[in-house]
Protein backbone atom coordinates (compact mmCIF):
# COMPACT_ATOMS: atom_id res chain seq x y z
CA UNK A 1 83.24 -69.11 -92.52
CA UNK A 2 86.24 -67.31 -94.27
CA UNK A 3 88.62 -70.09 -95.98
CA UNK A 4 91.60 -70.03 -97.98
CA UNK A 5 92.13 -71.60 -100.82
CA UNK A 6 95.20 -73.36 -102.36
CA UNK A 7 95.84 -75.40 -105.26
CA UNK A 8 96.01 -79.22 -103.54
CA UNK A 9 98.63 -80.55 -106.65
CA UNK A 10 100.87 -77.56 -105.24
CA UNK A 11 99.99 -75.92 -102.37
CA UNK A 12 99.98 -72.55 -103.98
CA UNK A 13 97.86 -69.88 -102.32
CA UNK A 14 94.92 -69.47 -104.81
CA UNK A 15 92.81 -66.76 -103.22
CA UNK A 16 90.29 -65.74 -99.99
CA UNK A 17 86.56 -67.36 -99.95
CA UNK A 18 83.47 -68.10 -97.95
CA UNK A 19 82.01 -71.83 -96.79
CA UNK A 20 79.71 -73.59 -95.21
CA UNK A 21 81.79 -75.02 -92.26
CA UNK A 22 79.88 -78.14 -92.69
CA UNK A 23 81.87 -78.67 -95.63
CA UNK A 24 85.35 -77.98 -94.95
CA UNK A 25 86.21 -81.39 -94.32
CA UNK A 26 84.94 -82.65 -97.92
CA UNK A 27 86.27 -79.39 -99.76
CA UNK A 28 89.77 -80.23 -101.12
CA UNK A 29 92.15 -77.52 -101.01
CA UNK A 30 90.80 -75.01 -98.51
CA UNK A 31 91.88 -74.33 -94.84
CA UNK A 32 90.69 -72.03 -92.32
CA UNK A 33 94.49 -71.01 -91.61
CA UNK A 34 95.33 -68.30 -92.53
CA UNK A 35 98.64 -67.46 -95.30
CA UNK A 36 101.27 -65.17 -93.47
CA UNK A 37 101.91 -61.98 -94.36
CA UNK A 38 103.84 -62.01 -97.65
CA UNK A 39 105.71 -59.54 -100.10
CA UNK A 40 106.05 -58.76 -103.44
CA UNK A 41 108.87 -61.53 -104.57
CA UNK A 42 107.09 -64.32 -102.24
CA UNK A 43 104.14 -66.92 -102.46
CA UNK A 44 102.50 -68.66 -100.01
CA UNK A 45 102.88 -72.41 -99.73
CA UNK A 46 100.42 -74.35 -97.88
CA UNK A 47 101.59 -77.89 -96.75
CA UNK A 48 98.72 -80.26 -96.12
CA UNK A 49 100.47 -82.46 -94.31
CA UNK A 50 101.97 -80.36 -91.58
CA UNK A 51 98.70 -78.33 -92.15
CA UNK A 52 100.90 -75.00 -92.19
CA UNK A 53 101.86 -72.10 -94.83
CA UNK A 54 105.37 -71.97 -95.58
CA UNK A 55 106.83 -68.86 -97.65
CA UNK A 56 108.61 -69.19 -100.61
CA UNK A 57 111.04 -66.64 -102.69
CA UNK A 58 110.77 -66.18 -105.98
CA UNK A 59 114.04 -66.48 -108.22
CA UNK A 60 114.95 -62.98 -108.70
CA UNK A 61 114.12 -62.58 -112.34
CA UNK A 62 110.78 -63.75 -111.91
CA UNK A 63 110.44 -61.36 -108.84
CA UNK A 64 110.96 -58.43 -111.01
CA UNK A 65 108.54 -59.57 -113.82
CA UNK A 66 105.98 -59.13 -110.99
CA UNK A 67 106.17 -55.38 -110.55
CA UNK A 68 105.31 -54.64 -114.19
């Protein structure tokens, strides 16, 4: 099954991957939610607890860095 992964000391979204469903539940930091759709000057936040994404804004300077 499709997953996605996020770093469990953070909850920053990591990156898109493939598992055995039968391991989900002993695989830290994976989900099978889905991150929202997000924009250059925004990461995706995943919140274990609430098991939801949340969207965060990057300070502006660090925004810019990202386009080149």
């Amino acid at each position: 099954m499709r997953v996605y992964c996020y770093c469990p000391e953070t909850g920053l979204y990591q990156a898109e991957d493939f598992l055995d469903e039968w391991r989900l539940d002993s695989t830290e930091g994976v989900t099978r939610i889905a991150p929202p759709i997000y924009v250059c000057g925004e990461v995706p936040v995943f919140d274990a607890s609430t098991q939801s994404w949340n969207l965060i804004k990057l300070p502006g300077e660090r925004a810019a860095s990202a386009h080149g």
